[in-house]
Protein backbone atom coordinates (compact mmCIF):
# COMPACT_ATOMS: atom_id res chain seq x y z
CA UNK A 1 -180.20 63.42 -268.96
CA UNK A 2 -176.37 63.08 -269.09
CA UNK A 3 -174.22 65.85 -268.99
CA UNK A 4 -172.16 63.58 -271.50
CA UNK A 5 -171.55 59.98 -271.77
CA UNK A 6 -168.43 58.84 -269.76
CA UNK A 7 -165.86 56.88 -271.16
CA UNK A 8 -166.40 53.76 -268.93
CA UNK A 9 -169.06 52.59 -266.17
CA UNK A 10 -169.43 53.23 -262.56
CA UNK A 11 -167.84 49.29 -261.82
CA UNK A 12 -164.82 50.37 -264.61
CA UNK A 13 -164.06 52.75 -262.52
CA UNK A 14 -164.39 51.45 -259.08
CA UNK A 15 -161.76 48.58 -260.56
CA UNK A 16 -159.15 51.33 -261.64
CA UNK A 17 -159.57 53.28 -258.46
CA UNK A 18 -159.52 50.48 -256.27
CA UNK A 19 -162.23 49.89 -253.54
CA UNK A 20 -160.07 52.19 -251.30
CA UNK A 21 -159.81 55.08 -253.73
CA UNK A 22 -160.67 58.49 -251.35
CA UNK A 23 -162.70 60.36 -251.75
CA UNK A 24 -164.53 58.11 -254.50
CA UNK A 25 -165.29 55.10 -251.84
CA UNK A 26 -167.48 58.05 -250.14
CA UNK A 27 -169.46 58.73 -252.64
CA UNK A 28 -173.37 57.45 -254.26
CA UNK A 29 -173.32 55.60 -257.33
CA UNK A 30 -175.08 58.79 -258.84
CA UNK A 31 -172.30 61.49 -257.73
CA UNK A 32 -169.82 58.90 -258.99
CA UNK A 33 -171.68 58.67 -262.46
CA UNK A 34 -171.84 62.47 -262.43
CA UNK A 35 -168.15 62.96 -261.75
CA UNK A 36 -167.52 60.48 -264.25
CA UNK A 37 -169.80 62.84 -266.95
CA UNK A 38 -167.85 66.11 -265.42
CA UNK A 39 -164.40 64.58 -266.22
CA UNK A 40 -165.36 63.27 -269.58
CA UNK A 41 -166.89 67.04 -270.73
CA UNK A 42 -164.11 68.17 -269.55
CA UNK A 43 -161.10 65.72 -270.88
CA UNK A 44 -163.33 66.77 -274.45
CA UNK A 45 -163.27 70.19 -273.33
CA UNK A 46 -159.48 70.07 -273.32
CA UNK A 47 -158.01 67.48 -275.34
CA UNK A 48 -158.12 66.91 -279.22
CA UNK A 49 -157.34 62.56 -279.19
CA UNK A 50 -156.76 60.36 -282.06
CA UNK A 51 -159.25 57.80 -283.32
CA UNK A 52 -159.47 54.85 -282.05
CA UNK A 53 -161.83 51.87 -282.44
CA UNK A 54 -161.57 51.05 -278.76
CA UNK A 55 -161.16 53.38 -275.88
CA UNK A 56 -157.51 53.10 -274.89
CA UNK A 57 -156.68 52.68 -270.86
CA UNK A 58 -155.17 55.75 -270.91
CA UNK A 59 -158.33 57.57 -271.46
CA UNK A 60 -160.56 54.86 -269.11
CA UNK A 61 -157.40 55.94 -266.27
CA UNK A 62 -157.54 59.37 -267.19
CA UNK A 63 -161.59 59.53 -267.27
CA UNK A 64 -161.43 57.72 -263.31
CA UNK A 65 -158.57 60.02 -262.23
CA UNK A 66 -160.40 63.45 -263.52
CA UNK A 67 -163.67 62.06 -261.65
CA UNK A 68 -162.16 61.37 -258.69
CA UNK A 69 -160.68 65.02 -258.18
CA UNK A 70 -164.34 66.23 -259.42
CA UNK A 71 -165.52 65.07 -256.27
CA UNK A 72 -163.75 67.91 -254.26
CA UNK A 73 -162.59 70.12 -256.36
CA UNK A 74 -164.36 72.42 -259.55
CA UNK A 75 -162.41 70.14 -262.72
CA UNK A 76 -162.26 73.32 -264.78
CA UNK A 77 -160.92 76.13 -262.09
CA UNK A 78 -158.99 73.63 -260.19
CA UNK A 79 -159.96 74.76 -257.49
CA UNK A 80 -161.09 73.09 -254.21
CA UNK A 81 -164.39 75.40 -253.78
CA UNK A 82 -163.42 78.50 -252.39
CA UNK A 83 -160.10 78.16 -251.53
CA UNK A 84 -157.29 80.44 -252.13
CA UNK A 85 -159.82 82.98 -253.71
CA UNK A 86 -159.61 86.58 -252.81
CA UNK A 87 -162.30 88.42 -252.30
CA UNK A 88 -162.13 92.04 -253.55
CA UNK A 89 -165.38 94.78 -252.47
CA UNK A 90 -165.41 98.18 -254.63
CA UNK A 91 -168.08 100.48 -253.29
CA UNK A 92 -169.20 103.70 -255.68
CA UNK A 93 -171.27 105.33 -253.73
CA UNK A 94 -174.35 103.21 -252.98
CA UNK A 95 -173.22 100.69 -255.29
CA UNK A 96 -170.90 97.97 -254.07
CA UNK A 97 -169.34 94.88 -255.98
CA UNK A 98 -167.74 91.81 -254.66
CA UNK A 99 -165.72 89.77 -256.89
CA UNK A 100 -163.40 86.29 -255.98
CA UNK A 101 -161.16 85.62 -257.99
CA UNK A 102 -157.36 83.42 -257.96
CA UNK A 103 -154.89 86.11 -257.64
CA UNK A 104 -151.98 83.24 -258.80
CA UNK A 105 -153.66 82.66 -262.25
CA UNK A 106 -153.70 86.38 -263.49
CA UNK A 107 -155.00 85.23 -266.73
CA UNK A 108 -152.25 82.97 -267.43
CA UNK A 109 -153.55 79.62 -268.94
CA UNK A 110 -151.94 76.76 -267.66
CA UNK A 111 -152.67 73.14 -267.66
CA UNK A 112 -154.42 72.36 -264.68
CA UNK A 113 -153.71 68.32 -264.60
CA UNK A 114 -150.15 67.94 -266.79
CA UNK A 115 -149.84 64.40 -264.91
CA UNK A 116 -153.60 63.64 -266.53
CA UNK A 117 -151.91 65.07 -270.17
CA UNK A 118 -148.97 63.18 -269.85
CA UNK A 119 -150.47 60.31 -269.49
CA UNK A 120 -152.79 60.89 -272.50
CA UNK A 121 -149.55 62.00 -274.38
CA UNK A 122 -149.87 58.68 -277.09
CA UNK A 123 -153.47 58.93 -277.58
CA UNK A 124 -153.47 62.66 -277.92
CA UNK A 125 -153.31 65.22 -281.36
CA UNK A 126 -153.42 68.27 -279.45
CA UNK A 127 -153.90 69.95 -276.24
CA UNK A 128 -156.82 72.65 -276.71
CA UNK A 129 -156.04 75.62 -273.48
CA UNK A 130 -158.39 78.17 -274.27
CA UNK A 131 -158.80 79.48 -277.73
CA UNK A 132 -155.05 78.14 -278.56
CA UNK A 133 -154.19 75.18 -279.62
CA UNK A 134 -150.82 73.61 -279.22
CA UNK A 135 -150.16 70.55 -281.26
CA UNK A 136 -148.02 67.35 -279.55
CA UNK A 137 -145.00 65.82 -281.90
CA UNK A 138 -145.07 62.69 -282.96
C-alpha cells in the first residue's frame, strides 16, 4: 500500500534528477518510489497549492527534489539521522530518561526547505508550519 500517491513516476523523476543525481542513482526502484511517497505526504503536509488541472513542473521538481533529500535525511526533522542531536540522561533515583533532541530548533518553527517553497511560490495559497497558517500575496 502507498504511503500516498506521488506526483510523478519513478522514470519522471530519474529525467528531472538526471541519471547522475546522488544519492538517487544509488538507490532501488522501490526506495526511490518510497522517497517519492515521503516527499509528496510531506509537500501535502506543508503546503496549501492552487488547483490545477495538470500538475505544474514546479510541483513534479519540487516532488523529485524533496525525494532525493528523503534518501538521507528524515523530510520532516531535517535532519540527517542522528546528527547534531543532543542527548540529555536525567536519573531520579532508579529511574533514568534519555531524550535527543536539536538544541538549535528550541521550538521555533521554521521552514525546513525555503528553496523547495520558493520555488512552489506561483502554484502555492499558503504555507501550512504547524498549526499556523501564513497566507502568500498574490
Amino acid at each position: 500500500m502507498a504511503i500516498s500517491e506521488p506526483y510523478l513516476t519513478n522514470t519522471e523523476a530519474d529525467s528531472i534528477l538526471s541519471v547522475e543525481q546522488e544519492p538517487w542513482i544509488n538507490h532501488t526502484p522501490a526506495e526511490k518510489t518510497e522517497a517519492l511517497e515521503w516527499a509528496k505526504l510531506y509537500m501535502d503536509s506543508v503546503y496549501v497549492f492552487n488547483g490545477w488541472s495538470t500538475t505544474p513542473d514546479e510541483v513534479l521538481l519540487a516532488n523529485a527534489l524533496l525525494a532525493n533529500y528523503n534518501l538521507t535525511k528524515n523530510l520532516f526533522t531535517g535532519q540527517d539521522s542522528d546528527f547534531n542531536l543532543t542527548e540529555k540522561t536525567v536519573k531520579a533515583g532508579p529511574v533514568t530518561t534519555t531524550k535527543k533532541f536539536d538544541v538549535h530548533r528550541k521550538g521555533a518553527v521554521i521552514d525546513l526547505y525555503p528553496e523547495i517553497t520558493g520555488l512552489l511560490t506561483n502554484v502555492l495559497s499558503s504555507v501550512k508550519i504547524g498549526k499556523n497558517y501564513s497566507g502568500i500575496s498574490r
